[in-house]
Protein backbone atom coordinates (compact mmCIF):
# COMPACT_ATOMS: atom_id res chain seq x y z
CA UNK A 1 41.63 126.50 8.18
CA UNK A 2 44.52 124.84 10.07
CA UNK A 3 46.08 126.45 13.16
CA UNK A 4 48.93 128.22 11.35
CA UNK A 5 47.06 129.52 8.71
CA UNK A 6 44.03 130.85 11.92
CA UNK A 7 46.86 132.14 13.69
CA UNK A 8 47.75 134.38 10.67
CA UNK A 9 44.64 135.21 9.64
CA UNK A 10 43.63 136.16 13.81
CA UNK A 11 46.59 138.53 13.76
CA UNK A 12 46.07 140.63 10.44
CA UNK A 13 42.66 141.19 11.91
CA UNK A 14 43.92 142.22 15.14
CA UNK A 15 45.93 144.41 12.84
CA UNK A 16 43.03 145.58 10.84
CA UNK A 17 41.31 146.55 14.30
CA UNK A 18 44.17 148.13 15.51
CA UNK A 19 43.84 150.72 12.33
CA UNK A 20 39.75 151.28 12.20
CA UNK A 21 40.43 152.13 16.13
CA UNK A 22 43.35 154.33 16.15
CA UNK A 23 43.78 155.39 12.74
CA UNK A 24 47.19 155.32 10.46
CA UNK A 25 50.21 153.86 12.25
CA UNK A 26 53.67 152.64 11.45
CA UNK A 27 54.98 148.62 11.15
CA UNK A 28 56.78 149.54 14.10
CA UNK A 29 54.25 151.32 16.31
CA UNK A 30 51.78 148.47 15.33
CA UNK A 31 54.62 145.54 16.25
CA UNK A 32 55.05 147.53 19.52
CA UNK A 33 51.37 147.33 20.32
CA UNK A 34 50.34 144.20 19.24
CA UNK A 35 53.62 142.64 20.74
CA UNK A 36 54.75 140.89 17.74
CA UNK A 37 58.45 141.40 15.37
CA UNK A 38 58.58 143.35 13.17
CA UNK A 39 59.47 140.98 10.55
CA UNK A 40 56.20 139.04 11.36
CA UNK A 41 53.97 142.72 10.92
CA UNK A 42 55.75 143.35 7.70
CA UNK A 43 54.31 139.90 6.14
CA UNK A 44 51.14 140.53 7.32
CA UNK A 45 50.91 144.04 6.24
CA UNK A 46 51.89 142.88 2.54
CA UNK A 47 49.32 140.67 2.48
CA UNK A 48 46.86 143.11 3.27
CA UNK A 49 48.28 145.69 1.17
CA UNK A 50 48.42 142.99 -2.01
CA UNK A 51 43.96 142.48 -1.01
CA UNK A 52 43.31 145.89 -1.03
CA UNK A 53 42.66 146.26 2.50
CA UNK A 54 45.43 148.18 3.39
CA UNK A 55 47.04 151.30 1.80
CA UNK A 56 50.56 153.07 2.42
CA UNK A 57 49.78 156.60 3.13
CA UNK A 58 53.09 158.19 3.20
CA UNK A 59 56.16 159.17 5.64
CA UNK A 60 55.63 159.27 9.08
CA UNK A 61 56.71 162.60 10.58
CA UNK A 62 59.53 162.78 12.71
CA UNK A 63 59.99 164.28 16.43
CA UNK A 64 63.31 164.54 15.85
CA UNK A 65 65.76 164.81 12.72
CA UNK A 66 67.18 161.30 12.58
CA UNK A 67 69.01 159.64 9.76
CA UNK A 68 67.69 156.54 7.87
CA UNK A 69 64.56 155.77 6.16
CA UNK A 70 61.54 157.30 7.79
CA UNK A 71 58.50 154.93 8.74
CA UNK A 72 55.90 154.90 6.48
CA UNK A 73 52.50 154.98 7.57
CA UNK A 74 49.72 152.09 6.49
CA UNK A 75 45.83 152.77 6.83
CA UNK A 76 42.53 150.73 5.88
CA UNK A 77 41.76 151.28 2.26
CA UNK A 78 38.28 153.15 3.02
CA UNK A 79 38.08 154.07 -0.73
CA UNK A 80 38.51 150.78 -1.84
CA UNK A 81 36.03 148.87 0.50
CA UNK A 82 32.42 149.67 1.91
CA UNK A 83 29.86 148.04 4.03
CA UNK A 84 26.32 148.19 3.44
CA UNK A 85 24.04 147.89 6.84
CA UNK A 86 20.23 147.83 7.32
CA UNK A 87 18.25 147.92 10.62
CA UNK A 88 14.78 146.47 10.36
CA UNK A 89 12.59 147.58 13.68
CA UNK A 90 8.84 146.56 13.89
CA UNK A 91 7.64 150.11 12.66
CA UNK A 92 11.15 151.85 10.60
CA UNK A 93 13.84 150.77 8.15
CA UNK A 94 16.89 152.63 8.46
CA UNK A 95 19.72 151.99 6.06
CA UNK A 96 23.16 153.35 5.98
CA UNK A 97 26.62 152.97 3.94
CA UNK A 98 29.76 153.56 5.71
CA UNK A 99 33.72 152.99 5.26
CA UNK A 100 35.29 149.91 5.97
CA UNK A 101 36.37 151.65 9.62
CA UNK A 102 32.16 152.22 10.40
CA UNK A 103 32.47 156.16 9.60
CA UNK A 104 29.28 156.69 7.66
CA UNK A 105 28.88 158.48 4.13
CA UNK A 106 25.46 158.18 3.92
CA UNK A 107 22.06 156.89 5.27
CA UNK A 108 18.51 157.00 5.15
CA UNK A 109 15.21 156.01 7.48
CA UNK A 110 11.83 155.29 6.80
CA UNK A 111 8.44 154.18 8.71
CA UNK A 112 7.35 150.76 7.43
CA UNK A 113 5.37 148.63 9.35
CA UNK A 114 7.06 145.02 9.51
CA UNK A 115 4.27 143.71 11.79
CA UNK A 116 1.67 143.68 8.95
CA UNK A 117 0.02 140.59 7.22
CA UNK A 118 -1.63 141.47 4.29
CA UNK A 119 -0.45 139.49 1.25
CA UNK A 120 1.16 142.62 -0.48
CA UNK A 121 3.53 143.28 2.30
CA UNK A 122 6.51 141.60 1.72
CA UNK A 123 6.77 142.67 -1.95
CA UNK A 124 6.34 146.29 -0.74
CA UNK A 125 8.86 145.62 1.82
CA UNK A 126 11.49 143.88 -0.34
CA UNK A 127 10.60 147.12 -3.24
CA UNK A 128 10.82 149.49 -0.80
CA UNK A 129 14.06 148.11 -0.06
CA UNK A 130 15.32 148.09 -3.33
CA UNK A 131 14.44 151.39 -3.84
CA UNK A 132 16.17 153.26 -1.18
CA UNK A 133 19.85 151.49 -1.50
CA UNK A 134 19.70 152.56 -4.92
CA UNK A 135 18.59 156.39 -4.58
CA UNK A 136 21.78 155.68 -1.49
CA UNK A 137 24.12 154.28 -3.88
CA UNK A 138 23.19 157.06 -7.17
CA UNK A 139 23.89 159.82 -4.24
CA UNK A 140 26.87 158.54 -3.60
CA UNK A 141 28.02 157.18 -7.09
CA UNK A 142 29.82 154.30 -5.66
CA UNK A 143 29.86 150.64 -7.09
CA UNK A 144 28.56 147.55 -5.45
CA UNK A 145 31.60 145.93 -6.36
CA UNK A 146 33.01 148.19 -3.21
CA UNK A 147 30.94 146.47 -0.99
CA UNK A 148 32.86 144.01 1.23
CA UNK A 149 29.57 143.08 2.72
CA UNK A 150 25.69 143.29 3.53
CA UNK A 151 24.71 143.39 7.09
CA UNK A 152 21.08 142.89 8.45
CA UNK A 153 19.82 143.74 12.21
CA UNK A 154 16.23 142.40 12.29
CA UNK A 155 13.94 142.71 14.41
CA UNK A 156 13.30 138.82 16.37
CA UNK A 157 10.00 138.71 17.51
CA UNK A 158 9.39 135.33 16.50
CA UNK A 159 9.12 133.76 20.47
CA UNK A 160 6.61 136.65 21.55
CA UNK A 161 4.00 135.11 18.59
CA UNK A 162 5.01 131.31 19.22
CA UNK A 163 4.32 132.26 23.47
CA UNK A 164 0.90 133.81 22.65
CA UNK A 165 -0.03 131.55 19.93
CA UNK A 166 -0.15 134.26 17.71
CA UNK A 167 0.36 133.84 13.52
CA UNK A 168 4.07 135.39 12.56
CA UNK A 169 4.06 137.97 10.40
CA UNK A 170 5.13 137.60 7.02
CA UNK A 171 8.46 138.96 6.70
CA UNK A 172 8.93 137.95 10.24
CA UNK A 173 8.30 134.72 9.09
CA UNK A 174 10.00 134.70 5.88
CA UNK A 175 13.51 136.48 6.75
CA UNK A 176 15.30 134.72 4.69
CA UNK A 177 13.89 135.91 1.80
CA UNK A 178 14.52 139.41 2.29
CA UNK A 179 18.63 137.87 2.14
CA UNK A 180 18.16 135.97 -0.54
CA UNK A 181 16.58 139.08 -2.79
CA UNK A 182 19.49 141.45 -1.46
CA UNK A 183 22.38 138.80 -2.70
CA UNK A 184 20.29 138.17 -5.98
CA UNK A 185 19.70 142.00 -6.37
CA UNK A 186 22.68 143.47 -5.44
CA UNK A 187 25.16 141.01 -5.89
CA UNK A 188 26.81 141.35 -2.50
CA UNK A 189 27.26 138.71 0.65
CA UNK A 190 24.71 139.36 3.06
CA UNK A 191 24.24 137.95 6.48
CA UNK A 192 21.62 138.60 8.63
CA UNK A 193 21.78 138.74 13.06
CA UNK A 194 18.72 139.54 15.65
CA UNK A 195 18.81 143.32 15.85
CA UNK A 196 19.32 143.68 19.74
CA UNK A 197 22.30 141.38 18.74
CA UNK A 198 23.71 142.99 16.27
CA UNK A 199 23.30 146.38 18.10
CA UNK A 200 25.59 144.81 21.10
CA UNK A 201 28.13 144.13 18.39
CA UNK A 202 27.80 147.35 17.11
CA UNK A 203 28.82 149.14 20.80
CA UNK A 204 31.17 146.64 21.29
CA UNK A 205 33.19 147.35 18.08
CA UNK A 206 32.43 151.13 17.81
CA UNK A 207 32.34 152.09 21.20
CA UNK A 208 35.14 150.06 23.20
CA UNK A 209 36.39 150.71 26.11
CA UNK A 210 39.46 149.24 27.29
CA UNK A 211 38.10 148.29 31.13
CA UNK A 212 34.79 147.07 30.17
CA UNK A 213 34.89 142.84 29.14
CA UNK A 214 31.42 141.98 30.01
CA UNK A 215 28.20 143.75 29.45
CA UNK A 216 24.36 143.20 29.12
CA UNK A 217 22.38 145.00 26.36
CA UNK A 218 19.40 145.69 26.50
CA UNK A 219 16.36 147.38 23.99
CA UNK A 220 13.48 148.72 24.79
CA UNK A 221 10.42 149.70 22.35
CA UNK A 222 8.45 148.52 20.82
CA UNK A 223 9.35 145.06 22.66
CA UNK A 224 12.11 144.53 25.20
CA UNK A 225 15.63 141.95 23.58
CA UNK A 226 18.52 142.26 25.32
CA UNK A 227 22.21 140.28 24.21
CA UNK A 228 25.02 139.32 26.40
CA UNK A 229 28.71 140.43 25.57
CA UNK A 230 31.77 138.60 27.36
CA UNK A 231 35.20 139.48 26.27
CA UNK A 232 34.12 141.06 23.18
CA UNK A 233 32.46 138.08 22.29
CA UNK A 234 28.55 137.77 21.57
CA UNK A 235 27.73 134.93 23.77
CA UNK A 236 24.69 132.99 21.98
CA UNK A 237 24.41 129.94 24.60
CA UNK A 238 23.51 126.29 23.47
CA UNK A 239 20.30 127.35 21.61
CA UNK A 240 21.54 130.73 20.87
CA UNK A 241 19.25 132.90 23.16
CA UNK A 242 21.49 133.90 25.65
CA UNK A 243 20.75 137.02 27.65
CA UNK A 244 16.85 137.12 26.80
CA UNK A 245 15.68 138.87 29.51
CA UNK A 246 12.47 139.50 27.64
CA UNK A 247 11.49 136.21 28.55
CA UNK A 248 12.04 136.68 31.90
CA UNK A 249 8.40 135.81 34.11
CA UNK A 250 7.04 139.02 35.65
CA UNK A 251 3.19 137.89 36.70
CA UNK A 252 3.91 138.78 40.50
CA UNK A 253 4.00 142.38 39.74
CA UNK A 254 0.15 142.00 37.98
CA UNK A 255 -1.39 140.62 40.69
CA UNK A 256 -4.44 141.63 39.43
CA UNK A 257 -4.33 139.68 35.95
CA UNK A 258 -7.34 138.17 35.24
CA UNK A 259 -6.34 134.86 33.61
CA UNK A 260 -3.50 132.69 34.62
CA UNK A 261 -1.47 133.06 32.05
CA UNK A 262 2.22 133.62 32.48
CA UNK A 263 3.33 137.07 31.72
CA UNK A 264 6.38 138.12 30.07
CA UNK A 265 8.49 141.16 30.71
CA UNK A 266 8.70 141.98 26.35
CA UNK A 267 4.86 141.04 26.63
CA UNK A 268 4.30 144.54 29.29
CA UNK A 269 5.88 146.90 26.98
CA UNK A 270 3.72 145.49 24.15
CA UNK A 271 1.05 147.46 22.56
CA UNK A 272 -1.86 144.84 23.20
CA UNK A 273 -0.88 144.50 26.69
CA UNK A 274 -0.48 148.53 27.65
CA UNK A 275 -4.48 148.15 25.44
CA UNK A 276 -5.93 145.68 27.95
CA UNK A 277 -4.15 147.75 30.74
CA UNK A 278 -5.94 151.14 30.31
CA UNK A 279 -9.15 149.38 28.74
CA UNK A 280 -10.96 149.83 32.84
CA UNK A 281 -10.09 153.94 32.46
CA UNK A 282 -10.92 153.95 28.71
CA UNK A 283 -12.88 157.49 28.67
CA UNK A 284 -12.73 161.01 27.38
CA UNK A 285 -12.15 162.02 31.52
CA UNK A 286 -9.38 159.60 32.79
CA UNK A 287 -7.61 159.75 29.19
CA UNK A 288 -8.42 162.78 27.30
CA UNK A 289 -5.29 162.81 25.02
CA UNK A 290 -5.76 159.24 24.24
CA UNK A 291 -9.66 159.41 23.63
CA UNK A 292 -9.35 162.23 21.21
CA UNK A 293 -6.42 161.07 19.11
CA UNK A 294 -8.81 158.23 18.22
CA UNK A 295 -11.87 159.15 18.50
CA UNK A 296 -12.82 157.38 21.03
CA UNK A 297 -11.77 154.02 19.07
CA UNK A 298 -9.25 152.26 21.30
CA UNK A 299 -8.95 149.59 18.60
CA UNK A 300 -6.61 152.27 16.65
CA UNK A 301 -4.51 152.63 19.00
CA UNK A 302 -0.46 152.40 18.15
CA UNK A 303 2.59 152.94 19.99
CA UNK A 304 3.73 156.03 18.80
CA UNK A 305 0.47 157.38 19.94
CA UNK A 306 1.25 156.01 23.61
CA UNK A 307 4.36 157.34 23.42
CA UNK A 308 2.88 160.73 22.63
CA UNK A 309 0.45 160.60 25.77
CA UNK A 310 3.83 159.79 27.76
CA UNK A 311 4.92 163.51 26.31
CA UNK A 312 1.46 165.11 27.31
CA UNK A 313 1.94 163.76 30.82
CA UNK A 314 -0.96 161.54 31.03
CA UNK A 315 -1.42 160.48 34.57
CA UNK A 316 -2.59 157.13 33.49
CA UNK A 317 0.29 156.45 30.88
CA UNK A 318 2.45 157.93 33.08
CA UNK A 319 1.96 155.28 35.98
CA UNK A 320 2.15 152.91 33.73
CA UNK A 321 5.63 153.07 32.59
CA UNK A 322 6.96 154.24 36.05
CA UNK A 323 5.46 150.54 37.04
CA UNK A 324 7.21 149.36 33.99
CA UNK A 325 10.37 150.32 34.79
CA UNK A 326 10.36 149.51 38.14
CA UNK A 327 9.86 145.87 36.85
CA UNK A 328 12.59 146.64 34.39
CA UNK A 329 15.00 147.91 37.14
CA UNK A 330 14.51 144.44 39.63
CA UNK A 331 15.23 142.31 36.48
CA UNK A 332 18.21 144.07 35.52
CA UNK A 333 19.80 143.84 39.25
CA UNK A 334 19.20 140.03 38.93
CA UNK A 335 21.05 139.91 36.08
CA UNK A 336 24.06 142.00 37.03
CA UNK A 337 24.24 139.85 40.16
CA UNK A 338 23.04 136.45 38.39
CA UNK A 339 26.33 137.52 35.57
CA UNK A 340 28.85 138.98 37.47
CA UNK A 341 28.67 141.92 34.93
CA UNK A 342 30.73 144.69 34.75
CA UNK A 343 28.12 147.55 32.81
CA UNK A 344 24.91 147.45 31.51
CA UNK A 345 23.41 149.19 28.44
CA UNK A 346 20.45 150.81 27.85
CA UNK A 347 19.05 151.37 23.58
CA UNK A 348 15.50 153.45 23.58
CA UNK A 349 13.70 152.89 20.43
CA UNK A 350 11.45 155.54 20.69
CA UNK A 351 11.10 158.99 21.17
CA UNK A 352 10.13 159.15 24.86
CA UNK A 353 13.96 157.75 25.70
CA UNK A 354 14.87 160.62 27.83
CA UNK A 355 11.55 160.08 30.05
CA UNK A 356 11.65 156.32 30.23
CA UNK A 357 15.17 156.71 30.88
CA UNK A 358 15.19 158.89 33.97
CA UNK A 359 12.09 156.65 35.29
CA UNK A 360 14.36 153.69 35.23
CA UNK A 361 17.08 155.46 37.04
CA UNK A 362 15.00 156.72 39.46
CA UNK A 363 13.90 153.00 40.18
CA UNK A 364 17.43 151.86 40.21
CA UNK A 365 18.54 154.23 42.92
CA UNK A 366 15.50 152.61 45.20
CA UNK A 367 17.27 149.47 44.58
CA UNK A 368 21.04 149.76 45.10
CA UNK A 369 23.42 152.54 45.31
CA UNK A 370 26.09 150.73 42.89
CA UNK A 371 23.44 150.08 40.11
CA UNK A 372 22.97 153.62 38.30
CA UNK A 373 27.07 153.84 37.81
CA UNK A 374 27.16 150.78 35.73
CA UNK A 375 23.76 151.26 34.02
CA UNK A 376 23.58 153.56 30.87
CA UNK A 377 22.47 154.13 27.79
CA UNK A 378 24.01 153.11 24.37
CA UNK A 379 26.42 154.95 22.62
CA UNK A 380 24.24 154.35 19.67
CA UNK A 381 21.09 157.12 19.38
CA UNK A 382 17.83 155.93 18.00
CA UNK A 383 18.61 157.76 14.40
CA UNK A 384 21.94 155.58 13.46
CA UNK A 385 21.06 152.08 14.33
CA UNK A 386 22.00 150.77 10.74
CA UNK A 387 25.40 150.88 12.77
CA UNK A 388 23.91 147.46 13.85
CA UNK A 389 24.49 146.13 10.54
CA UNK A 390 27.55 147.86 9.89
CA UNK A 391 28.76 145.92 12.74
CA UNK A 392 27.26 142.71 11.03
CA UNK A 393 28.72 143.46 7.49
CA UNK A 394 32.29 143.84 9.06
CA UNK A 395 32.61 141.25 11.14
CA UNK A 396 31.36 138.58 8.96
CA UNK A 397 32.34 139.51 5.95
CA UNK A 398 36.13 139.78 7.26
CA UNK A 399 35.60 136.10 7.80
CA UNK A 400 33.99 135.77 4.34
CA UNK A 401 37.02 137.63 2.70
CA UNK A 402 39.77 135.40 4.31
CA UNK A 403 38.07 132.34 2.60
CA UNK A 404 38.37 133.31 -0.93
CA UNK A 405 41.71 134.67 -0.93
C-alpha cells in the first residue's frame, strides 16, 4: 500500500471510529472533528457508503430554521456487517456476535476444560465449537456472509509448560487448528491474538478514555498475563511478549521453598502450586471445607473449588491469597514506575473478583498513596469477555477489508 493510498485508507478508519464511538454524525460535524475539508470527508464517505460500511440515515435536525439543504446524517451499516468473537480461557468458552460498532446481539458460555490431554479432546473442542455458533447464528437467523470477521482470544499458556518442562496441551499446542477448522467451516477470516491481549484491545477500543494513552493490563485466574497499551497501540516488543509480568521472578517472597527452582509470579496463582502450598495443613481440622469437598483426596482438587474455600472464609486459603496479592501489588508498583504509566487494569477471571480485588487494594494502600487511583478493574466483567475477540475481529479484519477492495 503506498503512502497516499495508507493515508486514505488511515483516515476513513479514523472516520469509521469516529461513528462506532459517537454514533450518527454529519460530513460536516465529522470534517470539524477530524480536522479535515469537507471535500476530502465527502470522498471518503462515498467510498464507504459504495462498500457497505456506511449508510445515510436521513436529515439532520435543525436548531434553528435555516434555508438550504439540511445535512444528512451517515452511520456504520450494523445490518449489513457483523463480527463473530470467541474467548477461549483454560476452563470456559464464551462466544458472542455483535454489530460492526461491538454492541452485542447475542452470546453464549460454556465450561470446557482446554487444559486436558486425552486424545478425544480437540475433536470435542473443535465440535463443541461448531455446535454453539450455529444454535448462535439459527437464533439469530443471520448469514455468515455478514460476517466481516472471526476473532479469537486464547488462552497463552504455552511459556508456563515450556518453564516447568511440562507437555502442552493439545489444543494449546495445536491452535492453529482450531483457525483453520473455523475458516474451512464457516467460511469467514479468522485471526487469532493471546487472550490477555486481545482483552487490552478490547478496553482500549470499547472503553476509551480521552486522557488515558498508556496502560498495563493485567489478568488474573486461573494464571496471571498481563499486555501493555501505549497510545492505543498494543505494544508486542521484539519477540512479542511485552508486558509479561507473569514471568516476573518472585522466589524471595517463598523463602521457605524447598528446591531451588525459580518461581514465577503466573506459577503462585497456579493450581499445582496453591496444591503443594496447603499440602503441610492437608487435614479435615486446618481445612475442613477443602477436605470434605474431596473427600479427603487432595489429588481432585480444582480451582473453582479453591475459589469456593476463598467464599467460605478459609483461614488457610484466605492467607494465601492476601500473600498473593501482596506479591501482586509490589510487582505492579515496579511496573508503573519501571513504564511511566498512566493507569493500570485489573480483569478477574473468577468468581472470587470482588474478594481478591479488595485484598489487592488493601496491599496497594501499604505501598503508596498514588497507586489505588490509577489501579482498577476492567471495564470488561468476567461474563462478556468474547468482547476480546470482538476487538480482534474488528481491528483486523478492517485491515483485511481494505485489501480486497
Amino acid at each position: 500500500m503506498n503512502g497516499k493510498k495508507s493515508g486514505k485508507v488511515e483516515n476513513q478508519l479514523k472516520i469509521i471510529d469516529l461513528l462506532r464511538t459517537e454514533g450518527p454524525l454529519s460530513r460536516k460535524v465529522i470534517a470539524d472533528k477530524l480536522i479535515l475539508t469537507r471535500a476530502s470527508i465527502t470522498q471518503l464517505t462515498t467510498e464507504l457508503l459504495k462498500m457497505d460500511i456506511l449508510l445515510e440515515i436521513g436529515e439532520m435536525e435543525e436548531k434553528e430554521n435555516r434555508a438550504g439543504r439540511k445535512e444528512i446524517l451517515i452511520d456504520l451499516n450494523n445490518s449489513h456487517w457483523h463480527l463473530l468473537g470467541l474467548d477461549i480461557e483454560a476452563d470456559m468458552i464464551s462466544i458472542g456476535i455483535s454489530t460492526i460498532d461491538g454492541h452485542t446481539i447475542g452470546s453464549t458460555s460454556y465450561p470446557f476444560d482446554t487444559l486436558r490431554s486425552d486424545q478425544f479432546v480437540l475433536k470435542e473442542f473443535l465440535d463443541s465449537i461448531e455446535e454453539n455458533i450455529n444454535k448462535l447464528l439459527n437464533s439469530l437467523t443471520i448469514s455468515m456472509e455478514s460476517f466481516l470477521a472471526c476473532g479469537v482470544a486464547m488462552v497463552g499458556r504455552k511459556s508456563y509448560y515450556e518453564h516447568n518442562h511440562l507437555e502442552i496441551p493439545p489444543i494449546l499446542k495445536d491452535r492453529k487448528k482450531l483457525k483453520k477448522f473455523l475458516q474451512v467451516t464457516f467460511d469467514i477470516e479468522v485471526y487469532l491474538e493471546n487472550n490477555v491481549r486481545a482483552l487490552a484491545m478490547a478496553e482500549s477500543l470499547y472503553y476509551p478514555f480521552a486522557e488515558i494513552n498508556s496502560f498495563l493490563y493485567v489478568k488474573i485466574g486461573p494464571g496471571l498475563g498481563s499486555a501493555i497499551v501505549f497510545s492505543d497501540h498494543l505494544y508486542r516488543g521484539v519477540h512479542g511478549q511485552a508486558g509479561e509480568i507473569g514471568r516476573s521472578i518472585v522466589s524471595g517472597f517463598y523463602s521457605n521453598l524447598q528446591n531451588s527452582k525459580q518461581v514465577t509470579l503466573e506459577e503462585i496463582i497456579s493450581l499445582d502450586f496453591i496444591i503443594e502450598e496447603i499440602r503441610p495443613y492437608w487435614n479435615e481440622f486446618q481445612l475442613p471445607y477443602l477436605f470434605d469437598l474431596v473427600n479427603g483426596d487432595i489429588k481432585k482438587l480444582t480451582m473453582p473449588g479453591i475459589y469456593q474455600a476463598l467464599l467460605y472464609k478459609e483461614i488457610i486459603i484466605e492467607k494465601l491469597f492476601k500473600q498473593k496479592m501482596r506479591i501482586l501489588a509490589h510487582r505492579l508498583y515496579d511496573y508503573k514506575n519501571l513504564l511511566d504509566l498512566e493507569k493500570i487494569y485489573l480483569f478477574f477471571s473468577t468468581n472470587v473478583a470482588t474478594i481478591l480485588y479488595t485484598y489487592l487494594e488493601n496491599e496497594l494502600k501499604l505501598i503508596s498513596e498514588e497507586l489505588p487511583t490509577v489501579t482498577q478493574k476492567s471495564s470488561i466483567s468476567n461474563n462478556e469477555s468474547y468482547l476480546a475477540g470482538y476487538a480482534v475481529a474488528y481491528i483486523e479484519g478492517m485491515k483485511n477489508l481494505y485489501e480486497f477492495n
